[in-house]
PDB file of N, CA and C in Angstrom:
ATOM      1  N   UNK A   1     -10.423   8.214   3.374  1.00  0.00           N
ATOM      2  CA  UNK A   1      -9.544   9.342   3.647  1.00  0.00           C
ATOM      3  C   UNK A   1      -8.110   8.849   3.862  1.00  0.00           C
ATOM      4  N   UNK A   2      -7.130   9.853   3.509  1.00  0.00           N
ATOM      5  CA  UNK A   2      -5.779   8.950   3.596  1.00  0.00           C
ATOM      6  C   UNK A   2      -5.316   9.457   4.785  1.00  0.00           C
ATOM      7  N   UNK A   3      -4.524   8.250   5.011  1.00  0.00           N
ATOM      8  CA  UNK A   3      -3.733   8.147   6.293  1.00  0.00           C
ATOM      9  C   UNK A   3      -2.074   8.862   6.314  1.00  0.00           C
ATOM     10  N   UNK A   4      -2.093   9.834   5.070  1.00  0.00           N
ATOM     11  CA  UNK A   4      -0.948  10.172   5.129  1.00  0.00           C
ATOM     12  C   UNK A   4      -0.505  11.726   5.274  1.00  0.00           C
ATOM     13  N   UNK A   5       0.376  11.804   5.593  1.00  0.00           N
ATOM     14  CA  UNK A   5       0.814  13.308   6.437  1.00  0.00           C
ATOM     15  C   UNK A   5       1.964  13.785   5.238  1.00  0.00           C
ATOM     16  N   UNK A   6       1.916  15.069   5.865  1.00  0.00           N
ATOM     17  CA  UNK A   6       3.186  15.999   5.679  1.00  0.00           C
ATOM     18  C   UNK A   6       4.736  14.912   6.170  1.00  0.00           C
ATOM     19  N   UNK A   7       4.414  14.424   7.172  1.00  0.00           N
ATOM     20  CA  UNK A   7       5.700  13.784   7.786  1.00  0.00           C
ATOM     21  C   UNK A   7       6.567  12.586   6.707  1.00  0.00           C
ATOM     22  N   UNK A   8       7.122  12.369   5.859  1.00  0.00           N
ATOM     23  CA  UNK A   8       7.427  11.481   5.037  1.00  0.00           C
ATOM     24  C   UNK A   8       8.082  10.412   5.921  1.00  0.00           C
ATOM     25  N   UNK A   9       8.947  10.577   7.295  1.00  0.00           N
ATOM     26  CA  UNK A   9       9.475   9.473   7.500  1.00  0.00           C
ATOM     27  C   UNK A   9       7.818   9.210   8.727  1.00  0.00           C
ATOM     28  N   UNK A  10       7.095   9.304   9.235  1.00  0.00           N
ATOM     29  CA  UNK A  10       6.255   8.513   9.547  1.00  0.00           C
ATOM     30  C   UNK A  10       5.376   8.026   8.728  1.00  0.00           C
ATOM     31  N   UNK A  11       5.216   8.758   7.124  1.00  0.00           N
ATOM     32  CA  UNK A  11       4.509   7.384   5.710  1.00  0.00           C
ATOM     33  C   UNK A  11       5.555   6.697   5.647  1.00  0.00           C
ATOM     34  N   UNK A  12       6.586   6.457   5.915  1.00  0.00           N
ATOM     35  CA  UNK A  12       7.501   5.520   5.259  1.00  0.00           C
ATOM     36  C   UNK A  12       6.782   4.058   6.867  1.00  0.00           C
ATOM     37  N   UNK A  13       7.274   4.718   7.605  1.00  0.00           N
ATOM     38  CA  UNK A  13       7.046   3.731   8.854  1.00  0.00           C
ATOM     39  C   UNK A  13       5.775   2.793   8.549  1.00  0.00           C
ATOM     40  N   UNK A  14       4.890   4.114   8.212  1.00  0.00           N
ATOM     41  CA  UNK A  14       3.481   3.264   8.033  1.00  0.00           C
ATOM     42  C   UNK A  14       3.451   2.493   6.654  1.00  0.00           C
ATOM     43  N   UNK A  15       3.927   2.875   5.610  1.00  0.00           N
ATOM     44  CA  UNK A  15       4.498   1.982   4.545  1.00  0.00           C
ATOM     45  C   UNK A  15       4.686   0.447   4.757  1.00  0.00           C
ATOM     46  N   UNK A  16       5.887   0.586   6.018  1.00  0.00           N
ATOM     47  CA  UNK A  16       6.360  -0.480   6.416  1.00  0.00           C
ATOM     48  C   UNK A  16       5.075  -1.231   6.990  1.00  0.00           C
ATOM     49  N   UNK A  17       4.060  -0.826   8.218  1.00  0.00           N
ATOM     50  CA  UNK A  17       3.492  -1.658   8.680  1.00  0.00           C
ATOM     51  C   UNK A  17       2.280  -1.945   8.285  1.00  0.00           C
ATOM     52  N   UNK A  18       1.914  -1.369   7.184  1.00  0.00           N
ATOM     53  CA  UNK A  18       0.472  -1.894   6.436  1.00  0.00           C
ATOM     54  C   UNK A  18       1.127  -2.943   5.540  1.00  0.00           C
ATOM     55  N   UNK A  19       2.090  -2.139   4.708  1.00  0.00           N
ATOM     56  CA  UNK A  19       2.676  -3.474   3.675  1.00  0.00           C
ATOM     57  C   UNK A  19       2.648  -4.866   4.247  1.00  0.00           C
ATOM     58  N   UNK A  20       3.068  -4.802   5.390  1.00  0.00           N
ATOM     59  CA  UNK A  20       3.539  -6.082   6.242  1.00  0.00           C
ATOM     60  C   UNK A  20       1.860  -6.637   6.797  1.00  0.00           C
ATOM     61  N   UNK A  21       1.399  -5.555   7.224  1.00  0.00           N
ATOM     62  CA  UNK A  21       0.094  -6.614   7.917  1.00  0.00           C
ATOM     63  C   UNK A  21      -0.793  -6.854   6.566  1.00  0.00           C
ATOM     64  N   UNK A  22      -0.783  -6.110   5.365  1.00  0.00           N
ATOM     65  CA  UNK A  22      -1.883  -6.887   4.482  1.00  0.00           C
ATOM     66  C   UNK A  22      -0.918  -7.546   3.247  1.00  0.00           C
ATOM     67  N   UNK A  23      -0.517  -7.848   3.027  1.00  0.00           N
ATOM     68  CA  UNK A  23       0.928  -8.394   2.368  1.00  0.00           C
ATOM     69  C   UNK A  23       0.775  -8.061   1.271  1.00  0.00           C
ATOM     70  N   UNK A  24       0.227  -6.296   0.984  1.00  0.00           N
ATOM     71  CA  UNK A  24       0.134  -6.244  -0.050  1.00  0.00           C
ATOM     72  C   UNK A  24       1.213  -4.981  -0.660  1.00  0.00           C
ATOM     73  N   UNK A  25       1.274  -4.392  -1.442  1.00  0.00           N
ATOM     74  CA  UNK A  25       2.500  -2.710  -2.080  1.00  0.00           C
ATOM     75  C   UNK A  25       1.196  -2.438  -3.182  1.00  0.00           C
ATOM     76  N   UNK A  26       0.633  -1.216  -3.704  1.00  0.00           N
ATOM     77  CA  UNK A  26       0.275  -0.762  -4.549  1.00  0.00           C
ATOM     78  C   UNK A  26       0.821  -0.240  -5.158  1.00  0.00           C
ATOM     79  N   UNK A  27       0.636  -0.254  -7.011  1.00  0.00           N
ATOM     80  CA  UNK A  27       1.638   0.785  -7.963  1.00  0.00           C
ATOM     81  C   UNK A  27       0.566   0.858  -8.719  1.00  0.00           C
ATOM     82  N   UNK A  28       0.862   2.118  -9.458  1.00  0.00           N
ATOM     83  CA  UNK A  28       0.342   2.535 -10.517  1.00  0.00           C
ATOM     84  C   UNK A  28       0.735   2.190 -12.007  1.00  0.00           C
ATOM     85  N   UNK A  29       0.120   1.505 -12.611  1.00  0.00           N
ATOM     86  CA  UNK A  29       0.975   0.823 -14.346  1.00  0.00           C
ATOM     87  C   UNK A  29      -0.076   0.897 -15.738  1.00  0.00           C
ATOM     88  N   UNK A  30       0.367   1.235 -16.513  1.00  0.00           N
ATOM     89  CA  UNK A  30      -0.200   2.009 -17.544  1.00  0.00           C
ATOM     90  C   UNK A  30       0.477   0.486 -18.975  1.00  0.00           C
ATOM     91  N   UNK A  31      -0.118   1.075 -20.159  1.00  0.00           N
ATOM     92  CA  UNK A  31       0.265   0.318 -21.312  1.00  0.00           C
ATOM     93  C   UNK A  31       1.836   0.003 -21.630  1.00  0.00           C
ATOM     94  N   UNK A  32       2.261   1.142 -21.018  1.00  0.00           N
ATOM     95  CA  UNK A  32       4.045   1.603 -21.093  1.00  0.00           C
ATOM     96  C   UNK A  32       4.503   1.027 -20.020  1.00  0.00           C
ATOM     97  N   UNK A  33       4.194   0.324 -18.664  1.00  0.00           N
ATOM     98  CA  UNK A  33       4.854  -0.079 -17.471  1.00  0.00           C
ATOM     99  C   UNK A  33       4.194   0.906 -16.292  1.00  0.00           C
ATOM    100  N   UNK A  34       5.456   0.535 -15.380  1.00  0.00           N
ATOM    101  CA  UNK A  34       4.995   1.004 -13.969  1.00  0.00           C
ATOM    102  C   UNK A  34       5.529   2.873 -14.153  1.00  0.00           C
ATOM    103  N   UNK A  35       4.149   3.059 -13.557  1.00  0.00           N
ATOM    104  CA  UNK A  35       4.876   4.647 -13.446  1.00  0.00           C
ATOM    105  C   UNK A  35       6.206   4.598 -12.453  1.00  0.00           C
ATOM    106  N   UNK A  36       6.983   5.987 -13.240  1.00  0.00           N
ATOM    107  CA  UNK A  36       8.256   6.202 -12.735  1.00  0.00           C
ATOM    108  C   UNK A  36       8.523   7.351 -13.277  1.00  0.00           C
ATOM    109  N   UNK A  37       9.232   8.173 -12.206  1.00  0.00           N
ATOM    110  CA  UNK A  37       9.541   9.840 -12.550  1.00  0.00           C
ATOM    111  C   UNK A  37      10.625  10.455 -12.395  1.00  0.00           C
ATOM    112  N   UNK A  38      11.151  11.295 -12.234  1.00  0.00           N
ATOM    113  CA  UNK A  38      12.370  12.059 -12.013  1.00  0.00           C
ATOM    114  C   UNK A  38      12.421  12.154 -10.555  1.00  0.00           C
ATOM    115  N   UNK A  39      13.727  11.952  -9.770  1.00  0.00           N
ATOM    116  CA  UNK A  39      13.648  11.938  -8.092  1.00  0.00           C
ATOM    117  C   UNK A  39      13.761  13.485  -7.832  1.00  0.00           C
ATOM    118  N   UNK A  40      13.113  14.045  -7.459  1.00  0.00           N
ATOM    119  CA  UNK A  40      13.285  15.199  -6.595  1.00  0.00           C
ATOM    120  C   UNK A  40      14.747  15.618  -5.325  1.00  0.00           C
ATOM    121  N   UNK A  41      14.331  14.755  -5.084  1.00  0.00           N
ATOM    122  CA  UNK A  41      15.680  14.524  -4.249  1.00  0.00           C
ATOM    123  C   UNK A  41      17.317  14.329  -4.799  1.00  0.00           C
ATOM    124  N   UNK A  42      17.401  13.186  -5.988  1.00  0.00           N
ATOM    125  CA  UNK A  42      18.568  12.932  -6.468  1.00  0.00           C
ATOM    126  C   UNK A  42      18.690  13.371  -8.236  1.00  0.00           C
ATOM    127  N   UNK A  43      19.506  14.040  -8.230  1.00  0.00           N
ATOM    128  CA  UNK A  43      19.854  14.399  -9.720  1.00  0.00           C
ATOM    129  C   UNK A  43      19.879  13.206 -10.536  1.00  0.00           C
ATOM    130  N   UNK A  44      19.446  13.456 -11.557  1.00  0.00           N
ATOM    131  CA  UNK A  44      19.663  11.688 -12.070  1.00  0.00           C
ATOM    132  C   UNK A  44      19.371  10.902 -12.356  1.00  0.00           C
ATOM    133  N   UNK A  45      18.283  10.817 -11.609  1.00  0.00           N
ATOM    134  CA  UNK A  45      17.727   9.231 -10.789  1.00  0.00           C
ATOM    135  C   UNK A  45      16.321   9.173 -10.724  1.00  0.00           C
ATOM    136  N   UNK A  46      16.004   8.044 -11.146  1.00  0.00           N
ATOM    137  CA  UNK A  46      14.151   7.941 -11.371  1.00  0.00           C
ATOM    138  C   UNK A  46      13.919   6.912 -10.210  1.00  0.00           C
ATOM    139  N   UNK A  47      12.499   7.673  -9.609  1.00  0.00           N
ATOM    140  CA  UNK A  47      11.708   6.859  -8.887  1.00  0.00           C
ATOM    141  C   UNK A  47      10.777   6.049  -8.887  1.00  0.00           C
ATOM    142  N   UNK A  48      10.286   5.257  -8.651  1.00  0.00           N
ATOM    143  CA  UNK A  48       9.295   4.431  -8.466  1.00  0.00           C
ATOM    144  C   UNK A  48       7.922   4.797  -7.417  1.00  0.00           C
ATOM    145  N   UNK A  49       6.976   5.082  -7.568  1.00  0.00           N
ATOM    146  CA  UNK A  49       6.726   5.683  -6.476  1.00  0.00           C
ATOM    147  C   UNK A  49       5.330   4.457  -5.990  1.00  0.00           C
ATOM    148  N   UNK A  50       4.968   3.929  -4.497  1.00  0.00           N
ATOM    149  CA  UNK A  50       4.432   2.590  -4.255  1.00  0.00           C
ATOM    150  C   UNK A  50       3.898   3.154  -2.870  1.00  0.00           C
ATOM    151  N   UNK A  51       2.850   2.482  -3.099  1.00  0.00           N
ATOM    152  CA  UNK A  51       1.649   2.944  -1.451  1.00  0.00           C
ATOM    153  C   UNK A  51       1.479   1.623  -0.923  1.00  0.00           C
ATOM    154  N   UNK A  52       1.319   1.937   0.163  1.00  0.00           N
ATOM    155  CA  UNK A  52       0.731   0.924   1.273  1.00  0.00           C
ATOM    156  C   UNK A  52      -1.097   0.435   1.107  1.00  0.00           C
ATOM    157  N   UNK A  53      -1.732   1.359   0.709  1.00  0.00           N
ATOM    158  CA  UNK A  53      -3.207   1.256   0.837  1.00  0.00           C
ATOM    159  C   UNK A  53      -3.195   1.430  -1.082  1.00  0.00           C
ATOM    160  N   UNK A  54      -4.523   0.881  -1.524  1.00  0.00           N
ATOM    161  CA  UNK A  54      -4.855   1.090  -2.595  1.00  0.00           C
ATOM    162  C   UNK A  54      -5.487   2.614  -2.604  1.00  0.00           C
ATOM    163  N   UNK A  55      -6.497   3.425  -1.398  1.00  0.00           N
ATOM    164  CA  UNK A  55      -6.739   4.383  -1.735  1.00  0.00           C
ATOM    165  C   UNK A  55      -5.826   5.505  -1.513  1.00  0.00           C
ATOM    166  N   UNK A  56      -4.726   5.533  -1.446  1.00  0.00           N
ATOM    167  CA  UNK A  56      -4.356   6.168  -1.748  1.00  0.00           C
ATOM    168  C   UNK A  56      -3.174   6.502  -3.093  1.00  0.00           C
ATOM    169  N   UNK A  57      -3.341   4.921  -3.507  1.00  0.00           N
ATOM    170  CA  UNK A  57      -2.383   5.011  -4.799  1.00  0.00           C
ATOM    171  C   UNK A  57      -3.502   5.564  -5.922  1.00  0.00           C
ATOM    172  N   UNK A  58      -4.745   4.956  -5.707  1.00  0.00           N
ATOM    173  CA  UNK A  58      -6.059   5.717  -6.426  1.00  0.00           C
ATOM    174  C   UNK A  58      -6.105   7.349  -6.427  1.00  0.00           C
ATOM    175  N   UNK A  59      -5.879   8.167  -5.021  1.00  0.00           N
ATOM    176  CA  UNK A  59      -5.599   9.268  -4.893  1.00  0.00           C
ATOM    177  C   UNK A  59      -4.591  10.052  -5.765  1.00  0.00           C
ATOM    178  N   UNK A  60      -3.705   9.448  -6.299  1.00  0.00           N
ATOM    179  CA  UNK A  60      -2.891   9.874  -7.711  1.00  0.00           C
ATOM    180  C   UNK A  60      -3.184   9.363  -8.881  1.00  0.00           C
ATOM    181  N   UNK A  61      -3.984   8.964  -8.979  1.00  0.00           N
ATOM    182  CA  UNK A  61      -4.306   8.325 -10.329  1.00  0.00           C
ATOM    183  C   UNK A  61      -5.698   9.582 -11.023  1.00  0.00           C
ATOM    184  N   UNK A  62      -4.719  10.630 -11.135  1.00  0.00           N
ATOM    185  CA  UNK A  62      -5.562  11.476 -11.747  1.00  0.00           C
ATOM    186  C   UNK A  62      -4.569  12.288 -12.935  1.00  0.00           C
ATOM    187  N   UNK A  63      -5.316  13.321 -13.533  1.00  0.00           N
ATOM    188  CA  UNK A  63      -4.255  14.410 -14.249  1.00  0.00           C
ATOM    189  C   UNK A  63      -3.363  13.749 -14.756  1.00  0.00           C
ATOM    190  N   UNK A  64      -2.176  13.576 -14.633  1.00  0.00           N
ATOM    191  CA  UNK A  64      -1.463  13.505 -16.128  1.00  0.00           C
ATOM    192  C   UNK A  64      -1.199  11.817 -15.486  1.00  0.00           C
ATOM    193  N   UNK A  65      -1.755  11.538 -14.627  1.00  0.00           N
ATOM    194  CA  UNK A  65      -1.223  10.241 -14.275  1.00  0.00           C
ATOM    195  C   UNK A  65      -2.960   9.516 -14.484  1.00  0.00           C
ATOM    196  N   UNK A  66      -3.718   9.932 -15.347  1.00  0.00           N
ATOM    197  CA  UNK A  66      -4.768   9.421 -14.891  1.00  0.00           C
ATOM    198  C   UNK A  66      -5.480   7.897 -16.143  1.00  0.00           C
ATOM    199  N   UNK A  67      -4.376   7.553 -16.815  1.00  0.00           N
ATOM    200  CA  UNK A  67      -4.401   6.926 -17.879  1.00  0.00           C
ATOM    201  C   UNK A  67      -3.652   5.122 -16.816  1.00  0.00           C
ATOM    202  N   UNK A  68      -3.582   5.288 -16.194  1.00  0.00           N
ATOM    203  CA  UNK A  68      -2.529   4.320 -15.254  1.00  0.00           C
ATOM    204  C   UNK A  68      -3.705   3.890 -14.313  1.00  0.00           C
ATOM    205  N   UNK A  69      -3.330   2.300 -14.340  1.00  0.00           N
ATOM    206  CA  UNK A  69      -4.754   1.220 -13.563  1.00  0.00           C
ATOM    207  C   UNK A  69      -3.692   1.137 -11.945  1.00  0.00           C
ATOM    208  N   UNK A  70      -4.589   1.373 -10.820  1.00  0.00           N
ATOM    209  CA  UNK A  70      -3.643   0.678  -9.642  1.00  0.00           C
ATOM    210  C   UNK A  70      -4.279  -0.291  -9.629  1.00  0.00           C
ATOM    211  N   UNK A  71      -2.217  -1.310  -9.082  1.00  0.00           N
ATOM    212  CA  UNK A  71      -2.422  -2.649  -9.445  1.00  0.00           C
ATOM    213  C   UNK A  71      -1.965  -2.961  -8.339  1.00  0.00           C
ATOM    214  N   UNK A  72      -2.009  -3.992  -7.571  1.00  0.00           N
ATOM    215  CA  UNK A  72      -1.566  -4.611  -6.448  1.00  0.00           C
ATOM    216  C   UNK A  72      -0.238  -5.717  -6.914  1.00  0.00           C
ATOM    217  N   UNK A  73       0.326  -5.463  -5.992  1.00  0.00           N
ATOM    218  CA  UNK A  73       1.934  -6.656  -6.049  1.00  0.00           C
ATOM    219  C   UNK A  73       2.340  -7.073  -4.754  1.00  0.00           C
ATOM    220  N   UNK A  74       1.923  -8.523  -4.787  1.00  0.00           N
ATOM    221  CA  UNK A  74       2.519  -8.911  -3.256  1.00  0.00           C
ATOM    222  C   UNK A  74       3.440  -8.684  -2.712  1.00  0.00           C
ATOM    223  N   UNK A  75       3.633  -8.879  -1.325  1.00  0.00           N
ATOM    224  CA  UNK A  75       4.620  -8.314  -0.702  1.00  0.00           C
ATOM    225  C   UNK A  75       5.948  -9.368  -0.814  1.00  0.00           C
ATOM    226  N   UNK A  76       6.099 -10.693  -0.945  1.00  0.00           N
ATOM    227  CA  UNK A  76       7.052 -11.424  -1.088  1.00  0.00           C
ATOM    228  C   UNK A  76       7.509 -11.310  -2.552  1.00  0.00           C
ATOM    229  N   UNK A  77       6.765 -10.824  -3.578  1.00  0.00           N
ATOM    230  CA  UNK A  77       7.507 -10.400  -4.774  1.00  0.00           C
ATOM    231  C   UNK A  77       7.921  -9.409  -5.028  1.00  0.00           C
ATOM    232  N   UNK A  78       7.011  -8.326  -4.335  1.00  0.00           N
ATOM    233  CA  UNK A  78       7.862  -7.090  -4.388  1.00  0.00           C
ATOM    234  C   UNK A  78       9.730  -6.826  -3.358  1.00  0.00           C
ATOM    235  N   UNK A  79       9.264  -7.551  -2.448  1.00  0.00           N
ATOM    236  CA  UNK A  79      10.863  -7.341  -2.256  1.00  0.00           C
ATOM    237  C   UNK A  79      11.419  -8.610  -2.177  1.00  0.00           C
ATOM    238  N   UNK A  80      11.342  -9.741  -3.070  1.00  0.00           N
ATOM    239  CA  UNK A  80      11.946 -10.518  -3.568  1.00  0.00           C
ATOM    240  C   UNK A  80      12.736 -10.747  -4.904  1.00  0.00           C
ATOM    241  N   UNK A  81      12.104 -10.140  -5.399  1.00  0.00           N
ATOM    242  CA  UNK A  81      12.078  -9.482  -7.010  1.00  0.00           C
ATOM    243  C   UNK A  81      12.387  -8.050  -7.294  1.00  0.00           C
ATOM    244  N   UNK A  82      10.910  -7.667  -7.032  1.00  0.00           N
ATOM    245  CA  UNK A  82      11.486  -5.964  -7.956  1.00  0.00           C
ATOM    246  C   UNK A  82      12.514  -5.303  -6.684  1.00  0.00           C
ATOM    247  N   UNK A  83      12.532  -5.250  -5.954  1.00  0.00           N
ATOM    248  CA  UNK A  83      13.667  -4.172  -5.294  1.00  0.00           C
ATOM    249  C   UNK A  83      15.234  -4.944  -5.674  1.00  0.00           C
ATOM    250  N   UNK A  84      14.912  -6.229  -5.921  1.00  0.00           N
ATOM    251  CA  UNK A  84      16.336  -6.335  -6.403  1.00  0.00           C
ATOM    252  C   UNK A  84      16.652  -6.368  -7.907  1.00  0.00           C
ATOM    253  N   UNK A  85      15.676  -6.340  -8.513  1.00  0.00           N
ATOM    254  CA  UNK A  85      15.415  -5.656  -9.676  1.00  0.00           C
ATOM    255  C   UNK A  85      15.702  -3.998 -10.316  1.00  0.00           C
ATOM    256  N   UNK A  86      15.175  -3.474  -8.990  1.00  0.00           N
ATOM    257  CA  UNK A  86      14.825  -1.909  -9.190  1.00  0.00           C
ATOM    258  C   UNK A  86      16.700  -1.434  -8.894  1.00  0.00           C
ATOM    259  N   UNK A  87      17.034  -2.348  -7.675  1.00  0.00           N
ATOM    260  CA  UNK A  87      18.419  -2.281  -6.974  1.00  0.00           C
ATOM    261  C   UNK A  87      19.115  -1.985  -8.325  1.00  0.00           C
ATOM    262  N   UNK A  88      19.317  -3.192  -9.341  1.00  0.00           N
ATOM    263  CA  UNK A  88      20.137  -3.405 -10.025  1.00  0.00           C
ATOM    264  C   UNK A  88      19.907  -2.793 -11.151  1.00  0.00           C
ATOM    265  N   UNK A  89      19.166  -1.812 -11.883  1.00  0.00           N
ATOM    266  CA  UNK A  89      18.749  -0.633 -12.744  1.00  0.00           C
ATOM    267  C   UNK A  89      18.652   0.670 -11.959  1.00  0.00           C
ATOM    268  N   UNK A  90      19.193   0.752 -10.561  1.00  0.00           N
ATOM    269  CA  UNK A  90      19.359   2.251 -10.349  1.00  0.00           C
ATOM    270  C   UNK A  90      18.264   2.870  -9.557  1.00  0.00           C
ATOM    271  N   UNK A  91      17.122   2.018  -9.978  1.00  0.00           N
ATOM    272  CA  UNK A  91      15.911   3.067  -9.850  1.00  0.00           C
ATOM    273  C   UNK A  91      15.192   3.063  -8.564  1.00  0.00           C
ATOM    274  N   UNK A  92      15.464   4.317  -7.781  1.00  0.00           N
ATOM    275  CA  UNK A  92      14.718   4.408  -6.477  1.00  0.00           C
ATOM    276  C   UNK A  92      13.496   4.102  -5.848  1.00  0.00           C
ATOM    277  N   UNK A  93      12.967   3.890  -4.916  1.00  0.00           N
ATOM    278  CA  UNK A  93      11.886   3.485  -4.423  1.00  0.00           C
ATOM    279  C   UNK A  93      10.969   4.776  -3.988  1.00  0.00           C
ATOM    280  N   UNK A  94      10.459   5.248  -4.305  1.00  0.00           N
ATOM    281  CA  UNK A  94       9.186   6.474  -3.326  1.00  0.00           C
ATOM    282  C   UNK A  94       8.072   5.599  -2.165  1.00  0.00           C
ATOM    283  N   UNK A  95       7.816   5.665  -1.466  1.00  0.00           N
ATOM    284  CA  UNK A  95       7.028   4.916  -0.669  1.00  0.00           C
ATOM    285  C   UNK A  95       6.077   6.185   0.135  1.00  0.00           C
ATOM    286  N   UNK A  96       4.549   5.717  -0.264  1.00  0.00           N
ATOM    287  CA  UNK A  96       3.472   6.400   0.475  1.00  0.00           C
ATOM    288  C   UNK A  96       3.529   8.278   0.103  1.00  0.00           C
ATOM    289  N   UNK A  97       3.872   8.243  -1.308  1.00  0.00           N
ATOM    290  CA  UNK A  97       3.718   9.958  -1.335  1.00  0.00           C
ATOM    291  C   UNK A  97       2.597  10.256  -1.129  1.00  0.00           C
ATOM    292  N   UNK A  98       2.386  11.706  -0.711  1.00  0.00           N
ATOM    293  CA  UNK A  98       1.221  11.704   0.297  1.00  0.00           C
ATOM    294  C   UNK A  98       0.388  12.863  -1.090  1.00  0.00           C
ATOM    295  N   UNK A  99      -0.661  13.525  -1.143  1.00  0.00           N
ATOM    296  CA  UNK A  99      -1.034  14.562  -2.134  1.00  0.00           C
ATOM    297  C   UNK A  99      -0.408  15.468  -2.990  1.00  0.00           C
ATOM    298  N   UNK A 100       0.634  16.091  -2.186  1.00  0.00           N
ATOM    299  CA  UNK A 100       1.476  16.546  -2.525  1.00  0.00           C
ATOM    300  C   UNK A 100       2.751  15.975  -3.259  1.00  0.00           C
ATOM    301  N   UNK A 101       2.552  15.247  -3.360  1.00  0.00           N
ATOM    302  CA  UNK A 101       3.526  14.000  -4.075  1.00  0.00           C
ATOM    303  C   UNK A 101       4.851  14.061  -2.848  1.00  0.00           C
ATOM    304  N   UNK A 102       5.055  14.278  -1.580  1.00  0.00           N
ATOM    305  CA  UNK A 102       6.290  14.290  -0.553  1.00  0.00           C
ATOM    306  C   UNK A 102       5.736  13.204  -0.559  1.00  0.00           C
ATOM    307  N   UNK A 103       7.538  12.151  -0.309  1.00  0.00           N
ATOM    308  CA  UNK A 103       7.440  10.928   0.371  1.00  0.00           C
ATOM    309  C   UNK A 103       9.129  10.191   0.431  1.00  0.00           C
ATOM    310  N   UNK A 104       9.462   9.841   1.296  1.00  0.00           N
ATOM    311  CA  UNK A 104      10.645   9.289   1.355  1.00  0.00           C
ATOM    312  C   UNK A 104      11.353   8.644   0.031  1.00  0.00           C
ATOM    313  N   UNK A 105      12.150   8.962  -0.264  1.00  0.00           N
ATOM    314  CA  UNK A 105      12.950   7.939  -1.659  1.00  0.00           C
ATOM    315  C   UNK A 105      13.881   7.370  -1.489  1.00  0.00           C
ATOM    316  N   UNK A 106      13.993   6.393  -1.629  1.00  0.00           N
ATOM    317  CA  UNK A 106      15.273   5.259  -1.098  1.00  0.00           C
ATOM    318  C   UNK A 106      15.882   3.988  -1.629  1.00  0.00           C
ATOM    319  N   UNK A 107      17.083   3.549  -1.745  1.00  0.00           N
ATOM    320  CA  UNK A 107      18.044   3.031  -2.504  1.00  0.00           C
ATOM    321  C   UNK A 107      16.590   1.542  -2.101  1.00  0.00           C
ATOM    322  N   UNK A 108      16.446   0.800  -2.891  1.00  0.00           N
ATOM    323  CA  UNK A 108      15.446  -0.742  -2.533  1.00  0.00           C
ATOM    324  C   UNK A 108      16.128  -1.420  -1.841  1.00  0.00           C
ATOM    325  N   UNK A 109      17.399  -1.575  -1.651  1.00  0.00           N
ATOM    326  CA  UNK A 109      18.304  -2.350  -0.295  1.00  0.00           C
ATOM    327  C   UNK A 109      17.905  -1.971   0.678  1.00  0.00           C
ATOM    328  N   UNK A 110      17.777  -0.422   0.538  1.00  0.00           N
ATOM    329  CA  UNK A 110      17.397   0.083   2.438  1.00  0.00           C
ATOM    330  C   UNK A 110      16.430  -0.272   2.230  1.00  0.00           C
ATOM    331  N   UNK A 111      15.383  -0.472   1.337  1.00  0.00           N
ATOM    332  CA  UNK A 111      13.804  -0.658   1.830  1.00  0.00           C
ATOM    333  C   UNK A 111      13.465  -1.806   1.980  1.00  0.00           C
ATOM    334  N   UNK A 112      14.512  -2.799   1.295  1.00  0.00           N
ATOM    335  CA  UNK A 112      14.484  -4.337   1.526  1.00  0.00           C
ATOM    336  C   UNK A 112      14.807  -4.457   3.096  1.00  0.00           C
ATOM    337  N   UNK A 113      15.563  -3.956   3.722  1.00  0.00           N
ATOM    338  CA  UNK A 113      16.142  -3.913   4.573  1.00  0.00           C
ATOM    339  C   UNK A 113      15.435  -4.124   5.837  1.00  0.00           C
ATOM    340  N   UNK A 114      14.282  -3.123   5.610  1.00  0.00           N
ATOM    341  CA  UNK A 114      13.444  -2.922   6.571  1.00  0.00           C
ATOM    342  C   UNK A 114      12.392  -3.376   6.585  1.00  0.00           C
ATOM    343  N   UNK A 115      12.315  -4.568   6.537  1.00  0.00           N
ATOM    344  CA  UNK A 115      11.477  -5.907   6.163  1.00  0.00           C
ATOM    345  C   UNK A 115      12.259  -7.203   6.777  1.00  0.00           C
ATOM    346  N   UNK A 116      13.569  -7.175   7.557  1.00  0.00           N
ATOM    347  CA  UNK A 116      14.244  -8.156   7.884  1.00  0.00           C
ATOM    348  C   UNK A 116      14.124  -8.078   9.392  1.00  0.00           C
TER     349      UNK A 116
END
């Protein structure tokens, strides 16, 4: 069962402290790459969207997203690499969207950030 709420900034928190205690980020990635979508939030701007737990990145891996394997990415490469990766192509971070697809979206500096 998932551990995630309506509340987006307490999935983000918890984002933070599962990522950190199992050193792991889940994404969803298909033949084409990592899924990535239009930000809700910012005109413009595509997200990335990344869970803390595998079941719940499994929990979206249905319907039009259901062609996409969740894959695990350590935690020292994911924000060693892709957020300064993601930083430098624009592309936002989603962290822990919950069923409803709500979940915090944020520049990968701030999310690097909060890991220091």
């Amino acid at each position: 069962m998932s551990k995630l709420t309506a509340d987006v900034q307490a999935n983000l928190e918890l984002f933070i402290k599962e990522t950190q205690e199992n050193q792991l980020v889940w994404g969803l990635r298909n033949e084409e790459g990592w899924l990535s979508c239009e930000s809700t939030e910012f005109e413009e701007s595509e997200v990335m969207p990344f869970w803390s737990s595998k079941e719940d990145a499994e929990l979206h891996n249905v319907e039009e997203w259901a062609d996409f394997e969740v894959l695990e990415i350590p935690l020292d490469i994911f924000v060693e690499d892709w957020l300064i990766t993601l930083d430098e192509d624009g592309v936002l971070v989603g962290t822990n969207w919950n069923q409803t697809l709500d979940g915090k979206e944020l520049e990968p500096s701030e999310l690097a950030k909060m890991y220091l």
